[in-house]
PDB file of N, CA and C in Angstrom:
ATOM      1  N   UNK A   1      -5.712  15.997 -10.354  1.00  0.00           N
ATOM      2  CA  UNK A   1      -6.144  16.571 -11.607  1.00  0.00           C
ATOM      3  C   UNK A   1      -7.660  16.616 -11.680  1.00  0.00           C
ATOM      4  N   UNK A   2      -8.055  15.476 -11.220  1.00  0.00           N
ATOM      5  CA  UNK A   2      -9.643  15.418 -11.290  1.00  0.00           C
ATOM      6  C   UNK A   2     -10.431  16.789 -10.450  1.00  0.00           C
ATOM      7  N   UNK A   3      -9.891  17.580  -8.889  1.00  0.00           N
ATOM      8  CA  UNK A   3     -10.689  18.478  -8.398  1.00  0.00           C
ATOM      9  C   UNK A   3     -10.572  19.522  -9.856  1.00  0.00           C
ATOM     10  N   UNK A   4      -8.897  19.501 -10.372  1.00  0.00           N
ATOM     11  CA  UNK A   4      -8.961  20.705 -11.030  1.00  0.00           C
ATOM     12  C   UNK A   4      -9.582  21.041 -12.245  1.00  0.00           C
ATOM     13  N   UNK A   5      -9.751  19.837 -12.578  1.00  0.00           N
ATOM     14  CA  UNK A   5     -11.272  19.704 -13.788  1.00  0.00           C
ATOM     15  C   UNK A   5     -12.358  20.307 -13.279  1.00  0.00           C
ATOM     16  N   UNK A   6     -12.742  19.824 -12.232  1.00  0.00           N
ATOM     17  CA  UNK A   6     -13.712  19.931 -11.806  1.00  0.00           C
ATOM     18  C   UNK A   6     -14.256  21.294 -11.717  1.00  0.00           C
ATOM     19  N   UNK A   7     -13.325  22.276 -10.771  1.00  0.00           N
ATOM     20  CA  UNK A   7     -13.369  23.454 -10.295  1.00  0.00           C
ATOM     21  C   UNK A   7     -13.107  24.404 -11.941  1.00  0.00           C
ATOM     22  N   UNK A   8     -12.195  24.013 -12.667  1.00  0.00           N
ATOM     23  CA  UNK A   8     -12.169  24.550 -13.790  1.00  0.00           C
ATOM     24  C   UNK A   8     -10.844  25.626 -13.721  1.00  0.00           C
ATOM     25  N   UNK A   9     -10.202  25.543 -12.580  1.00  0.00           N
ATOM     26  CA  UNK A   9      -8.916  26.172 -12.839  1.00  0.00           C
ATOM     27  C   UNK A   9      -7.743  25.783 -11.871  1.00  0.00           C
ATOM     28  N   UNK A  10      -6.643  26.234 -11.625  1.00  0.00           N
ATOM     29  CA  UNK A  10      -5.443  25.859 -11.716  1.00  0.00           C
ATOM     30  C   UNK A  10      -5.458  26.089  -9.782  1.00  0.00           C
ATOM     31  N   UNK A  11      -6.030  27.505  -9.985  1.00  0.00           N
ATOM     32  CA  UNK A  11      -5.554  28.312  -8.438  1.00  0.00           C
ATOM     33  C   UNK A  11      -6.679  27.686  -7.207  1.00  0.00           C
ATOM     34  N   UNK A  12      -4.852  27.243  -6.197  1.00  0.00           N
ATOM     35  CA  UNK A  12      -6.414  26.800  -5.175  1.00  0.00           C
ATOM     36  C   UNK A  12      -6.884  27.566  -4.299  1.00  0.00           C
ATOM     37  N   UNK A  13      -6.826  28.968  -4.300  1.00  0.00           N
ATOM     38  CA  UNK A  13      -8.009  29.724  -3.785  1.00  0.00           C
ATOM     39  C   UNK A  13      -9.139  29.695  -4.484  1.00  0.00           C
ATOM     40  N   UNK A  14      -9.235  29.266  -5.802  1.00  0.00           N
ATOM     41  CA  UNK A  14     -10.443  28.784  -6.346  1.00  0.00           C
ATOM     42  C   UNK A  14     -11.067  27.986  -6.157  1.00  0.00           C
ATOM     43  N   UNK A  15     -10.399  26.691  -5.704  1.00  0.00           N
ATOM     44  CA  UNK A  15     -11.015  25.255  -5.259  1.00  0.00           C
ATOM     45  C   UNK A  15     -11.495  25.581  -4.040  1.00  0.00           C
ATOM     46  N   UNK A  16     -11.040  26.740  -3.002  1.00  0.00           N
ATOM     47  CA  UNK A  16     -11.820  26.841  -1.976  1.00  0.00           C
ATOM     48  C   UNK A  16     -12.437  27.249  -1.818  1.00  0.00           C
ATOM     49  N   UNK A  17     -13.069  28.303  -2.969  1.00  0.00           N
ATOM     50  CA  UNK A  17     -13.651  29.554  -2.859  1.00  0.00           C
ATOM     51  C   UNK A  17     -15.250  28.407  -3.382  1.00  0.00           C
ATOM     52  N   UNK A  18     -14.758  27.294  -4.254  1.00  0.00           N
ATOM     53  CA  UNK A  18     -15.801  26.552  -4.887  1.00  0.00           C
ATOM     54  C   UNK A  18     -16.358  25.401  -3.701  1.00  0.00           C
ATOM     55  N   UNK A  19     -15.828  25.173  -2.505  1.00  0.00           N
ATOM     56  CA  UNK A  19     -16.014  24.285  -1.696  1.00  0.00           C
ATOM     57  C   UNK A  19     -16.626  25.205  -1.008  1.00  0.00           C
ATOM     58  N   UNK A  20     -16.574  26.469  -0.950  1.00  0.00           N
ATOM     59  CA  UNK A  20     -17.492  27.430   0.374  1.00  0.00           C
ATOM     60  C   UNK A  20     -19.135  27.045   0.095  1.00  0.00           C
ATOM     61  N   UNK A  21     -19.338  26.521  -0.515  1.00  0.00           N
ATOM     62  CA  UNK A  21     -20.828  26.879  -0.763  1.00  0.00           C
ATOM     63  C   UNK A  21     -21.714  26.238   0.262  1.00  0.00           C
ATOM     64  N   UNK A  22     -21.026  25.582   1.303  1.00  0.00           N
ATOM     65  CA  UNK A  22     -21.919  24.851   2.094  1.00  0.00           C
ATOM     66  C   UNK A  22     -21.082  23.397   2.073  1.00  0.00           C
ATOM     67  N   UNK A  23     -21.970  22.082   3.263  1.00  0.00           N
ATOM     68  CA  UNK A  23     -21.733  20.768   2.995  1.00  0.00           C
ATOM     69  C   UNK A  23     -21.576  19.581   2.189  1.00  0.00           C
ATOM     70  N   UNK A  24     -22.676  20.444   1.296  1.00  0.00           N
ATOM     71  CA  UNK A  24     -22.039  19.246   0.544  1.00  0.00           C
ATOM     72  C   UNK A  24     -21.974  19.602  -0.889  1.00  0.00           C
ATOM     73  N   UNK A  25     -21.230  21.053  -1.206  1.00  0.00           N
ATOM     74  CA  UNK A  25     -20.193  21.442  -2.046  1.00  0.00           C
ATOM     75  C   UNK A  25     -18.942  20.732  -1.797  1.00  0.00           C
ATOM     76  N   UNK A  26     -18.803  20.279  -1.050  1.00  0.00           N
ATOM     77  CA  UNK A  26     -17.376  19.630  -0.768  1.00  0.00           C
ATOM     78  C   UNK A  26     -17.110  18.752  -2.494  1.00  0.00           C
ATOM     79  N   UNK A  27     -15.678  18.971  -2.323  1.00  0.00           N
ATOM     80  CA  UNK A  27     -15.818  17.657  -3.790  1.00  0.00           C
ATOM     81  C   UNK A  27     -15.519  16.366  -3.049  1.00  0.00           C
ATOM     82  N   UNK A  28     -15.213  15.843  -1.832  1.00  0.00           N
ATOM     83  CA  UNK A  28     -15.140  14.867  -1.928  1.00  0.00           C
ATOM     84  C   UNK A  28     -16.738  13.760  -1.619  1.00  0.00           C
ATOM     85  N   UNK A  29     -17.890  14.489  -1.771  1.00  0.00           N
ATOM     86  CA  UNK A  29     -18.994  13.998  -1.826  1.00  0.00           C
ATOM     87  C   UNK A  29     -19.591  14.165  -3.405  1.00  0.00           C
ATOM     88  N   UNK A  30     -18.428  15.477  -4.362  1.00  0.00           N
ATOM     89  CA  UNK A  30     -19.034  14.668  -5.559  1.00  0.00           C
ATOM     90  C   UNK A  30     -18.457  13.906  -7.141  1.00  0.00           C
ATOM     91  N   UNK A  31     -16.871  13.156  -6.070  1.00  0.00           N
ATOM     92  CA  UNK A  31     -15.867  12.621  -6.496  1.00  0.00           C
ATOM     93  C   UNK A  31     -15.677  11.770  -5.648  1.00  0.00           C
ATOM     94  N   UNK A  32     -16.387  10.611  -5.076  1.00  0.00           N
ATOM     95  CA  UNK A  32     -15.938   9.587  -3.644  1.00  0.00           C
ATOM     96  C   UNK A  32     -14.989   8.972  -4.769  1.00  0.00           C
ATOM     97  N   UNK A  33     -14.925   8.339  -5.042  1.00  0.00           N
ATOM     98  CA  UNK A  33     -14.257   7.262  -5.856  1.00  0.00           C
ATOM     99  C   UNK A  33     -12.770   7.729  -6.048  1.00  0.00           C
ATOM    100  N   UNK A  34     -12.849   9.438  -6.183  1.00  0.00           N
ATOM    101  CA  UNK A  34     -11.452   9.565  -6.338  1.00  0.00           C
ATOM    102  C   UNK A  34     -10.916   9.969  -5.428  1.00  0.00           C
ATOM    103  N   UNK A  35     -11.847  10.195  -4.228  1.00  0.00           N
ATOM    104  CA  UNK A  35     -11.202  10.593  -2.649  1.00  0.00           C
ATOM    105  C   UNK A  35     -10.705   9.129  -2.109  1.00  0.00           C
ATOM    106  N   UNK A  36     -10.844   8.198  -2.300  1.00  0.00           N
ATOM    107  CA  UNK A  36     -11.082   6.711  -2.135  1.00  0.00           C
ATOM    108  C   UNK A  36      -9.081   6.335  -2.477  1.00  0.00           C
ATOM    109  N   UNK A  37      -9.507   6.594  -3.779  1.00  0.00           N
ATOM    110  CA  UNK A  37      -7.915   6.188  -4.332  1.00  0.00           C
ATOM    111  C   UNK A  37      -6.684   7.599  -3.536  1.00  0.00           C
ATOM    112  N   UNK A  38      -7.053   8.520  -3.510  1.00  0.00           N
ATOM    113  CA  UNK A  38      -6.240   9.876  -3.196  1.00  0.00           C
ATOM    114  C   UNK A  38      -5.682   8.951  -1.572  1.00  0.00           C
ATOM    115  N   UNK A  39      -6.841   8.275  -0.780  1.00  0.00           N
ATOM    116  CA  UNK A  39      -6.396   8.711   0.542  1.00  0.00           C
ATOM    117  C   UNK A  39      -5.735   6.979   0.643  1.00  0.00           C
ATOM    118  N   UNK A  40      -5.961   5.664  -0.315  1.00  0.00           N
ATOM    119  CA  UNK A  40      -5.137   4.941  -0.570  1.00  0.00           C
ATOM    120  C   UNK A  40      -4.003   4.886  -0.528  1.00  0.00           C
ATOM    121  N   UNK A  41      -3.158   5.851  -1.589  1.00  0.00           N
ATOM    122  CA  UNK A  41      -2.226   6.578  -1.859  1.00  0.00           C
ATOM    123  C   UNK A  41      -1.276   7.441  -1.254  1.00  0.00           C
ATOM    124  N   UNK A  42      -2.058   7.924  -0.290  1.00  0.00           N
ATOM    125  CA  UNK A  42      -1.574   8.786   0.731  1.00  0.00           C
ATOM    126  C   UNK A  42      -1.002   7.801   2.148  1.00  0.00           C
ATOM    127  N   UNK A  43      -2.176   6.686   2.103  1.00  0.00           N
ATOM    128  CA  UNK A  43      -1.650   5.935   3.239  1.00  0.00           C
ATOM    129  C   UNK A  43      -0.045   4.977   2.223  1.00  0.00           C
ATOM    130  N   UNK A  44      -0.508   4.932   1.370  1.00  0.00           N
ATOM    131  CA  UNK A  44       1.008   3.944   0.517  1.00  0.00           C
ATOM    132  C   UNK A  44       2.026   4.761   0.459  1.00  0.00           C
ATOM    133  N   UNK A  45       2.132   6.041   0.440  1.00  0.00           N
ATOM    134  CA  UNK A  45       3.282   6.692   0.694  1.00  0.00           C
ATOM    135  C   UNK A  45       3.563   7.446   1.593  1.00  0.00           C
ATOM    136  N   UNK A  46       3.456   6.685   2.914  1.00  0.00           N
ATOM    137  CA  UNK A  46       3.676   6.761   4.228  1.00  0.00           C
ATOM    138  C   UNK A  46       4.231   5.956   4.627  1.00  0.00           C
ATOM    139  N   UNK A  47       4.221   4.508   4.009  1.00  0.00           N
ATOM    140  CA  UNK A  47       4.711   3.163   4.364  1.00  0.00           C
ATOM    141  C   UNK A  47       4.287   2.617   5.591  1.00  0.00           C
ATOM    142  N   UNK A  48       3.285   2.969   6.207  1.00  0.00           N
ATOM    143  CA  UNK A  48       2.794   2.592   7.123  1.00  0.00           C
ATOM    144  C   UNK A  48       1.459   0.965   6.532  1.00  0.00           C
ATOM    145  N   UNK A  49       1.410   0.505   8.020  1.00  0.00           N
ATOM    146  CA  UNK A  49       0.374  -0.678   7.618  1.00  0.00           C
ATOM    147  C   UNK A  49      -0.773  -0.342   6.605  1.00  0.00           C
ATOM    148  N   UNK A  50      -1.263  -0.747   6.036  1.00  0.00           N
ATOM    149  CA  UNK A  50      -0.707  -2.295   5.973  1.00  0.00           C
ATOM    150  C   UNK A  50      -0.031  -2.444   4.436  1.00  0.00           C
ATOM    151  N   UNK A  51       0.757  -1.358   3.910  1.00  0.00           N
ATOM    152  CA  UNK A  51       1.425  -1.579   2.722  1.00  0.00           C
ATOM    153  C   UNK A  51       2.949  -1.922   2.917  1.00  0.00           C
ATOM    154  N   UNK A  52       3.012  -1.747   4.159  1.00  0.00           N
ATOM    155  CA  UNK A  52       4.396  -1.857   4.966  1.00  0.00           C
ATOM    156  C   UNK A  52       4.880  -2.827   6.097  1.00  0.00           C
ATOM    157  N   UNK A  53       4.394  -4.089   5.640  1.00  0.00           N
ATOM    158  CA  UNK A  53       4.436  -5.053   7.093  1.00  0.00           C
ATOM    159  C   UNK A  53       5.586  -5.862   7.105  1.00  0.00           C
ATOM    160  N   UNK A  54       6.243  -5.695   8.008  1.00  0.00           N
ATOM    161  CA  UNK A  54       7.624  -6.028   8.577  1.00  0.00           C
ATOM    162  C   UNK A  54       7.899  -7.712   8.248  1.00  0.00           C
ATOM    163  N   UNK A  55       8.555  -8.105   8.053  1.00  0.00           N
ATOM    164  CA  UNK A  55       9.219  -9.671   7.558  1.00  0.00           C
ATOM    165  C   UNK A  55      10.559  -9.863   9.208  1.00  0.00           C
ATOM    166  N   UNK A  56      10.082 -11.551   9.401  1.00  0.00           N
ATOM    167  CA  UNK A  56      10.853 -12.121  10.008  1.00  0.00           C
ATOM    168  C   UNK A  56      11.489 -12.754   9.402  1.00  0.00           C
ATOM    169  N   UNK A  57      13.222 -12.971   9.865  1.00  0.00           N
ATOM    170  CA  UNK A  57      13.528 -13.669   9.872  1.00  0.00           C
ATOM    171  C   UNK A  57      13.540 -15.204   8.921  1.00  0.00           C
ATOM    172  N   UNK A  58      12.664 -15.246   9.846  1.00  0.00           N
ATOM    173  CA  UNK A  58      12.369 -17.199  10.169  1.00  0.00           C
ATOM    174  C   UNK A  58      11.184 -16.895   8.608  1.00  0.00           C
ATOM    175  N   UNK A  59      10.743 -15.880   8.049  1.00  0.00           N
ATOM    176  CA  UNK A  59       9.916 -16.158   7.246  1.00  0.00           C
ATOM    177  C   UNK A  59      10.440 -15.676   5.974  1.00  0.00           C
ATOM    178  N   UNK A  60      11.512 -15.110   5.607  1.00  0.00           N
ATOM    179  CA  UNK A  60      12.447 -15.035   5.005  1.00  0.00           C
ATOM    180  C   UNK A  60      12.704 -16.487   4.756  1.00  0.00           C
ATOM    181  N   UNK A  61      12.421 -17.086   2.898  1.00  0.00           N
ATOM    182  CA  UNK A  61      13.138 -18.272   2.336  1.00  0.00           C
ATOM    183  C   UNK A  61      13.995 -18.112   1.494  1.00  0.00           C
ATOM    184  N   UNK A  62      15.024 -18.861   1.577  1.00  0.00           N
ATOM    185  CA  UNK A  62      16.336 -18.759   0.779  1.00  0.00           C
ATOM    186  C   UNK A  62      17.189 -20.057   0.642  1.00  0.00           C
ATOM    187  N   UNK A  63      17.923 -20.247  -0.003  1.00  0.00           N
ATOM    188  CA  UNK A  63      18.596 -21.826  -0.226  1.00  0.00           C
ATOM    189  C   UNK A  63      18.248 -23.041  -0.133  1.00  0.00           C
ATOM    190  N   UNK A  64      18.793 -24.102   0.230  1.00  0.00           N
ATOM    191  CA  UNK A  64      18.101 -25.146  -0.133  1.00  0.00           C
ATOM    192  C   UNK A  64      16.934 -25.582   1.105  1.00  0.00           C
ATOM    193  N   UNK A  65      16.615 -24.665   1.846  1.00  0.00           N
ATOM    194  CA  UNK A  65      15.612 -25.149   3.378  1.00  0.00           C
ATOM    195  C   UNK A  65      14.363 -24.850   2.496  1.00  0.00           C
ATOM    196  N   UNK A  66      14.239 -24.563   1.195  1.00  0.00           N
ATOM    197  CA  UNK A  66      12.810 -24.223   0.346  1.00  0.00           C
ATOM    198  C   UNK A  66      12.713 -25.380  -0.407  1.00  0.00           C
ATOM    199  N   UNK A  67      13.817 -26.201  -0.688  1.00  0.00           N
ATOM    200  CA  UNK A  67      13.878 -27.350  -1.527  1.00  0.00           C
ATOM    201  C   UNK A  67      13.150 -28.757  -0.763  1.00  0.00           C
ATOM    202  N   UNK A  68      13.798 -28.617   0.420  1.00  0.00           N
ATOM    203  CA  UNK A  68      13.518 -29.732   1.081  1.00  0.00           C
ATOM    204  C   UNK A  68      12.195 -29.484   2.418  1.00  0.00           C
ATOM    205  N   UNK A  69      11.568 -30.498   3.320  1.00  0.00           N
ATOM    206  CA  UNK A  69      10.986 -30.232   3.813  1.00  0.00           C
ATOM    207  C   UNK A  69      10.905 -31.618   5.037  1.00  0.00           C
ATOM    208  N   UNK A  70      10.513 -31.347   6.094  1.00  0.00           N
ATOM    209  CA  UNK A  70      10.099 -31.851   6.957  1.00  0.00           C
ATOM    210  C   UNK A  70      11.408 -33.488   6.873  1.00  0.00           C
ATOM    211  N   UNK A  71      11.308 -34.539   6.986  1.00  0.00           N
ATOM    212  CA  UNK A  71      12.333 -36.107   7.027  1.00  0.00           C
ATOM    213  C   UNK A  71      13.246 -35.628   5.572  1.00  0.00           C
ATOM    214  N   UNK A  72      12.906 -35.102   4.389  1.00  0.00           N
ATOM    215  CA  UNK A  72      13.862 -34.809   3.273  1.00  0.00           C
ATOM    216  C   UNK A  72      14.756 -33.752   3.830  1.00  0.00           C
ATOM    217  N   UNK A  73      14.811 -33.029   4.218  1.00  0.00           N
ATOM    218  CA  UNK A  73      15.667 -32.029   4.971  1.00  0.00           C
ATOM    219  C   UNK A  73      16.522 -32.941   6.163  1.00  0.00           C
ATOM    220  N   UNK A  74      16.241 -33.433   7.017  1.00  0.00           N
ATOM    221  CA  UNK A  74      16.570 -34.406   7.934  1.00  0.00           C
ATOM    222  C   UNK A  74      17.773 -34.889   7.345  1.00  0.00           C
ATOM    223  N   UNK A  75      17.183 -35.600   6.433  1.00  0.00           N
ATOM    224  CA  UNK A  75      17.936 -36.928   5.973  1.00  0.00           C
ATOM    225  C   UNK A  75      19.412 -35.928   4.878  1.00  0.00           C
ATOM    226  N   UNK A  76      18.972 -34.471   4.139  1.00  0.00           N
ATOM    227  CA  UNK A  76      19.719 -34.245   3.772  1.00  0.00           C
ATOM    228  C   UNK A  76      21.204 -33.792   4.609  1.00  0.00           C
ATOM    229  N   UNK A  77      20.481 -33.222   5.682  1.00  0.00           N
ATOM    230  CA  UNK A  77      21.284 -32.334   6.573  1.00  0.00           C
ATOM    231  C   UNK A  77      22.473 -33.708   7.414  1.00  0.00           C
ATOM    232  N   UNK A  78      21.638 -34.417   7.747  1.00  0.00           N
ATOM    233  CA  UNK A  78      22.223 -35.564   8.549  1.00  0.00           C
ATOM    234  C   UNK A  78      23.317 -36.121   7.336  1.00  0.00           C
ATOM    235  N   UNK A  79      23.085 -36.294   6.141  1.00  0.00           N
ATOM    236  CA  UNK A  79      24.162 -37.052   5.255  1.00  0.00           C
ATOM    237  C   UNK A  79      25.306 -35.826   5.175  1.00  0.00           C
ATOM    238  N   UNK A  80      24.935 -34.517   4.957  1.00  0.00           N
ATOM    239  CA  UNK A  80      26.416 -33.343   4.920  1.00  0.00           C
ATOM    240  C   UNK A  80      26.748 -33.769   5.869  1.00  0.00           C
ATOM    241  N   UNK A  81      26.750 -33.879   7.056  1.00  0.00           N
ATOM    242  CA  UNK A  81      27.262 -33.938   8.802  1.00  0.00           C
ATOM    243  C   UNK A  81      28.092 -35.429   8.504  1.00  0.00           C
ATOM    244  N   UNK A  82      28.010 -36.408   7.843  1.00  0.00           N
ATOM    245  CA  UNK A  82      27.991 -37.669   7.788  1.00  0.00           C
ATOM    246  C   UNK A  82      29.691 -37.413   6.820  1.00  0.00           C
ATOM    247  N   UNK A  83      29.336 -36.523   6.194  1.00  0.00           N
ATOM    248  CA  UNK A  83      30.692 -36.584   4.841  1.00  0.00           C
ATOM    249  C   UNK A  83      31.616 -35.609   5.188  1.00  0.00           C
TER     250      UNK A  83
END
């Protein structure tokens, strides 16, 4: 929405016709901030790194192995085995 403010209309043969003027007609030298978030965005809905980083396993927590830890786990696990 922001180029199309910018440029002042809808059609984007207009936005290009307004970027011809040379280097640094470009809008993304006179909108960084919103080229910034646009290409954010673009990488987040790609699902690629790093909005998209894969989970192991082993790093996956669930049930009671989050409760307990290190000799308390031990000692719990060893008393089920026991009964």
């Amino acid at each position: 929405m922001a180029v199309f403010l910018l440029v002042g209309d809808l059609n984007l043969s207009k936005v290009v016709e307004y970027q011809s003027g040379g280097f640094l007609q470009w809008i993304v030298f006179k909108q960084p901030i919103a080229f910034i978030i646009f290409l954010v965005a673009a990488f987040a809905e790609t699902n690629r790194t790093p909005f998209d980083l894969p989970e192991a396993e082993q790093e996956l927590a669930g049930g009671y192995n989050v409760e307990y830890s290190s000799m308390k786990f031990a000692l719990f696990s060893w008393a089920n085995t026991r009964t």
